[in-house]
Protein backbone atom coordinates (compact mmCIF):
# COMPACT_ATOMS: atom_id res chain seq x y z
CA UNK A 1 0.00 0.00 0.00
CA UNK A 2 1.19 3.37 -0.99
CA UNK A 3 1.56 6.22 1.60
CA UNK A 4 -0.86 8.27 0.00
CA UNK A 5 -3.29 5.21 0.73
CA UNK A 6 -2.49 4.69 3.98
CA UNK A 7 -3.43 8.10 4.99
CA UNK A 8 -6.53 7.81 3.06
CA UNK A 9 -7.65 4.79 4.84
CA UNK A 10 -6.83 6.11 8.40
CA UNK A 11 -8.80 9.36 7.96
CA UNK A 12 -12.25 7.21 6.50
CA UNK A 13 -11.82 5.38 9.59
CA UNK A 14 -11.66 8.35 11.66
CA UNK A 15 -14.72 9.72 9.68
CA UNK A 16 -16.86 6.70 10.44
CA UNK A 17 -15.53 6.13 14.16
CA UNK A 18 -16.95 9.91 14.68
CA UNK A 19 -20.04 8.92 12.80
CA UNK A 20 -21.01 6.22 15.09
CA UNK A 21 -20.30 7.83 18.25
CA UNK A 22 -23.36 10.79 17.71
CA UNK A 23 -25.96 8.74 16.40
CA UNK A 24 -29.27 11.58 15.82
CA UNK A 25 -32.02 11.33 18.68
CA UNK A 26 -34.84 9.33 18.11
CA UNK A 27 -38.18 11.44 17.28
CA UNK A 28 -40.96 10.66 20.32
CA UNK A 29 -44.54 8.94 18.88
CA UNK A 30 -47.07 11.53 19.40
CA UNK A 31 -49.28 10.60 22.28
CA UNK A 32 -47.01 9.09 23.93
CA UNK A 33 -47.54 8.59 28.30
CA UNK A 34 -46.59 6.61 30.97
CA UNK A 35 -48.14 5.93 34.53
CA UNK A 36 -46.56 5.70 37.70
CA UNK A 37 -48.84 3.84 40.91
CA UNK A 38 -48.75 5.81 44.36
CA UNK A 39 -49.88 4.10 47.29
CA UNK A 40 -50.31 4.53 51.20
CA UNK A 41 -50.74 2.37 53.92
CA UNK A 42 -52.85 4.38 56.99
CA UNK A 43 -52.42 2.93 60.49
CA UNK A 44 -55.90 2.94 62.43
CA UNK A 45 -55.86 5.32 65.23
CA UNK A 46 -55.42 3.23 68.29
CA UNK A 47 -58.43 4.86 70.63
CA UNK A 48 -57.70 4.46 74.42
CA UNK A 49 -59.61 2.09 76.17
CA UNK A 50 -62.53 3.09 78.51
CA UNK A 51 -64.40 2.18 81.34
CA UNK A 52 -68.18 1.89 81.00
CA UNK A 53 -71.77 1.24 82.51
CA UNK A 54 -74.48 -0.26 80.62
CA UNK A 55 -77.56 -1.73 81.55
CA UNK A 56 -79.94 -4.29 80.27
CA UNK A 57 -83.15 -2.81 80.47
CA UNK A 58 -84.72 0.67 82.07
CA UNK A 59 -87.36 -0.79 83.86
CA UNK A 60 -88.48 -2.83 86.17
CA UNK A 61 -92.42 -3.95 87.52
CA UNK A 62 -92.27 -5.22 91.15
CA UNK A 63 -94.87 -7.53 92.11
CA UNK A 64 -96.52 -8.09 95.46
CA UNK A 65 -94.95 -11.44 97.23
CA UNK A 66 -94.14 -12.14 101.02
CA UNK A 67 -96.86 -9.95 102.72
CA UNK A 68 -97.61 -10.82 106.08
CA UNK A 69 -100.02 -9.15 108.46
CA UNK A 70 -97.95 -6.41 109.07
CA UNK A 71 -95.99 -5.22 106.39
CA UNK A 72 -96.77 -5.08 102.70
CA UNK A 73 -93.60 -6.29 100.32
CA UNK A 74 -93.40 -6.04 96.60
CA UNK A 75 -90.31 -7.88 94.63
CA UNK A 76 -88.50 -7.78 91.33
CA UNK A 77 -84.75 -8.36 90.00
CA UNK A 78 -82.72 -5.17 88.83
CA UNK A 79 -81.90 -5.76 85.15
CA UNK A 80 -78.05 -6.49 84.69
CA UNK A 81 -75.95 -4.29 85.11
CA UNK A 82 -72.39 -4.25 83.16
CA UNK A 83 -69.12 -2.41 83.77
CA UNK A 84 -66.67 -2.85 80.90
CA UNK A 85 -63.21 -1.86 81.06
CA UNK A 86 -61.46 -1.74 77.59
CA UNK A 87 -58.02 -0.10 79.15
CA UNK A 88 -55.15 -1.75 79.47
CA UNK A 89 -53.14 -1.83 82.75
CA UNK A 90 -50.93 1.09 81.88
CA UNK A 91 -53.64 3.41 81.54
CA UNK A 92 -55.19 2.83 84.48
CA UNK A 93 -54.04 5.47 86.62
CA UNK A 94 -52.46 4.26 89.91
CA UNK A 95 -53.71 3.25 92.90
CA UNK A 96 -57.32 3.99 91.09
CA UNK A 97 -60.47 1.86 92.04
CA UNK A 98 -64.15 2.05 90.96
CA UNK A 99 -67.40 1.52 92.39
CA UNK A 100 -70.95 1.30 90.76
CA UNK A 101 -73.73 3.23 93.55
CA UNK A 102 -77.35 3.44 93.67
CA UNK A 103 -80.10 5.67 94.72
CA UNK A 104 -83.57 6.19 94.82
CA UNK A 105 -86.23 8.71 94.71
CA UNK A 106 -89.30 8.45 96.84
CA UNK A 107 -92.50 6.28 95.01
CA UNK A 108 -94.46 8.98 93.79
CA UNK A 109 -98.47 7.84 93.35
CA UNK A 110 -100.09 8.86 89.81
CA UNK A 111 -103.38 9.45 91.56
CA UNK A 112 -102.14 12.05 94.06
CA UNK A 113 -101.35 9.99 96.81
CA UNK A 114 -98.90 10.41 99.76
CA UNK A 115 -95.24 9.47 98.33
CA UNK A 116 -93.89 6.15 99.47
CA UNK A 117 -89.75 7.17 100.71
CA UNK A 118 -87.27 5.62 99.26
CA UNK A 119 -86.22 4.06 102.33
CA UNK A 120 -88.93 1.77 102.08
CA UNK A 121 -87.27 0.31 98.73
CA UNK A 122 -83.86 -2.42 100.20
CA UNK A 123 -81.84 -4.79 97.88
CA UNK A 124 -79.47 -7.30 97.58
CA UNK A 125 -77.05 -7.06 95.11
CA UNK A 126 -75.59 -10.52 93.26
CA UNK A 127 -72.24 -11.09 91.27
CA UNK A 128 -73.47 -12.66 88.48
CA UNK A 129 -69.48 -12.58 86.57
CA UNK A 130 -66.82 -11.15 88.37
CA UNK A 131 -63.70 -12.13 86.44
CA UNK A 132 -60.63 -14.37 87.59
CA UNK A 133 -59.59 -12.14 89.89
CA UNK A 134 -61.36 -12.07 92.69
CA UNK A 135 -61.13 -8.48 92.79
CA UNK A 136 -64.34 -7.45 92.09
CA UNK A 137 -67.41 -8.20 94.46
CA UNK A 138 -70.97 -6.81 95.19
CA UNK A 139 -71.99 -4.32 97.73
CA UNK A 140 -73.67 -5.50 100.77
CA UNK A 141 -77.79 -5.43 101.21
CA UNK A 142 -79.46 -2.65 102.32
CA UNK A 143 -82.67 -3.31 103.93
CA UNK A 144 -85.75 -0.94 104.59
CA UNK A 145 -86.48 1.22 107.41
CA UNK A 146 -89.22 -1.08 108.58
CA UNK A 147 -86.51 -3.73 108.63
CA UNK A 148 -84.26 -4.82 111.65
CA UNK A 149 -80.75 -3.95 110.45
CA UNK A 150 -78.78 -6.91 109.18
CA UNK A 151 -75.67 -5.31 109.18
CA UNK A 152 -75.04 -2.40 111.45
CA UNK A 153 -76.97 1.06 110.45
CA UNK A 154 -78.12 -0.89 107.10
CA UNK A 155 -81.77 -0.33 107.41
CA UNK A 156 -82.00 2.81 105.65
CA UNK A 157 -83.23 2.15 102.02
CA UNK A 158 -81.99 3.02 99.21
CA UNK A 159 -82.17 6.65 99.90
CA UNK A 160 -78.57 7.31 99.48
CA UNK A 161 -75.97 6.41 97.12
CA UNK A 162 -75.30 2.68 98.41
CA UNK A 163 -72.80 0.58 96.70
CA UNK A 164 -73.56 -2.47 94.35
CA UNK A 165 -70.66 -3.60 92.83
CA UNK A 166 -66.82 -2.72 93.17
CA UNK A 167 -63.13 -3.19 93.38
CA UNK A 168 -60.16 -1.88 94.94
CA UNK A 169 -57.57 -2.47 92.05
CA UNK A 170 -58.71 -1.22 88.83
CA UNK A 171 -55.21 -1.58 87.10
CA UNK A 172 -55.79 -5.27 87.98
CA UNK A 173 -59.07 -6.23 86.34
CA UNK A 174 -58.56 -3.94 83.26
CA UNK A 175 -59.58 -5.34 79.86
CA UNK A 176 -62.40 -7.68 80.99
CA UNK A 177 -66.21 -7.22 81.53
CA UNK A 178 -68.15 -7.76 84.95
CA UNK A 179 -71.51 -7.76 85.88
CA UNK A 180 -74.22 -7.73 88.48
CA UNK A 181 -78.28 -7.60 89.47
CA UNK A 182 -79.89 -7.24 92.57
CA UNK A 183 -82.61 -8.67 94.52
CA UNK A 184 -84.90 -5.69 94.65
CA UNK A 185 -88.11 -4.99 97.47
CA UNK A 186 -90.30 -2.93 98.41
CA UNK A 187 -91.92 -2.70 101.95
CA UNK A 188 -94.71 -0.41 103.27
CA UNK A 189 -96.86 -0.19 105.99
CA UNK A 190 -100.77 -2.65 105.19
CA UNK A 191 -102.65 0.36 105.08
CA UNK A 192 -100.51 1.84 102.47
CA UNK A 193 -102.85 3.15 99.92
CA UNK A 194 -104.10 1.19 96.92
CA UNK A 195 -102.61 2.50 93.11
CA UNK A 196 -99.47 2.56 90.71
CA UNK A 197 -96.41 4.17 92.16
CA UNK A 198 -93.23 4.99 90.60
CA UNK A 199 -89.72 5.58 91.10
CA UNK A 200 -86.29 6.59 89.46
CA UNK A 201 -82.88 4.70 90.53
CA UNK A 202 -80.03 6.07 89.44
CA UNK A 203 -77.23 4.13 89.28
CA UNK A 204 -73.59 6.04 89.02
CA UNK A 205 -70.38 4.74 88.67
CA UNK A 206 -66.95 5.86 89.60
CA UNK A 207 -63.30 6.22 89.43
């Protein structure tokens, strides 16, 4: 090969080599588009646990039963009552305890006669679930004024707030449900007078 060929040769290669290395952009297809998928995962709010009464029913018709020649005595069961504790341990505030209390108002007559007191209405209150615990238990009865006292000063009715169920550790039965009714009477004098009498008992519970 000649010289002047050489040099030829060497400078197409050159020419091609630079030819190759800036190839021309490809033109984009009209309508072209291209998605991209954004997602989340939200966390449910984690709602603190609480502590709650509930009862199963908002009445209750007492029937006559256990008269005797002296004293007059109607009966009935308090619905069930419930006290649910969703909390857990740690947010039971220390050294806390609760109690569930009752009270009555006087048996008002809906033909105008004299009020029955509320002292005349006693009950005995029953654990019908209290746990594994042992830590909660039911309040003591509470007889009526025309009652001998079983337990000392107890013959006073349900005038004022008198306890039905309880415990002393709430941090220790936290998370579970418990539950309670009550043997419910009514005594009055025989010559109490004849007609439909009513009452409200509130029940209240506390921390």
């Amino acid at each position: 090969m000649r010289t002047s060929d050489r040099g030829r040769l060497v400078a197409a290669g050159v020419v091609l080599a630079g030819t190759m290395a800036l190839p021309a952009p490809a033109a984009a297809e009209p309508g072209d588009s291209a998605d991209v998928e954004v997602t989340v995962e939200i966390e449910p709010i984690e709602e603190p646990g609480v502590l709650a009464l509930s009862i199963a029913a908002d009445s209750v018709a007492l029937a006559e039963d256990g008269s005797t020649l002296l004293v007059r005595q109607f009966v009935g069961t308090l619905p069930t009552v419930t006290v649910s504790d969703t909390r857990t341990p740690a947010e039971v505030p220390e050294g806390a305890a609760w109690a569930v209390l009752g009270s009555a108002t006087d048996f008002v007559g809906s033909a105008g006669q004299a009020p029955i007191g509320a002292d005349h209405l006693g009950w005995k209150p029953r654990l019908l679930d209290g746990g594994d615990t042992g830590q909660v238990s039911e309040g003591e009865e509470v007889v009526t004024v025309l009652d001998e006292p079983t337990q000392p000063g107890n013959n006073v009715g349900l005038v004022d707030q008198e306890l039905l169920v309880s415990t002393f550790d709430s941090g220790a039965v936290a998370g579970d449900s418990y539950s309670v009714d009550a043997d419910l009477y009514l005594r009055t004098p025989v010559d109490v007078p004849a007609g439909e009498y009513a009452s409200t008992l509130t029940l209240s519970l506390f921390e």
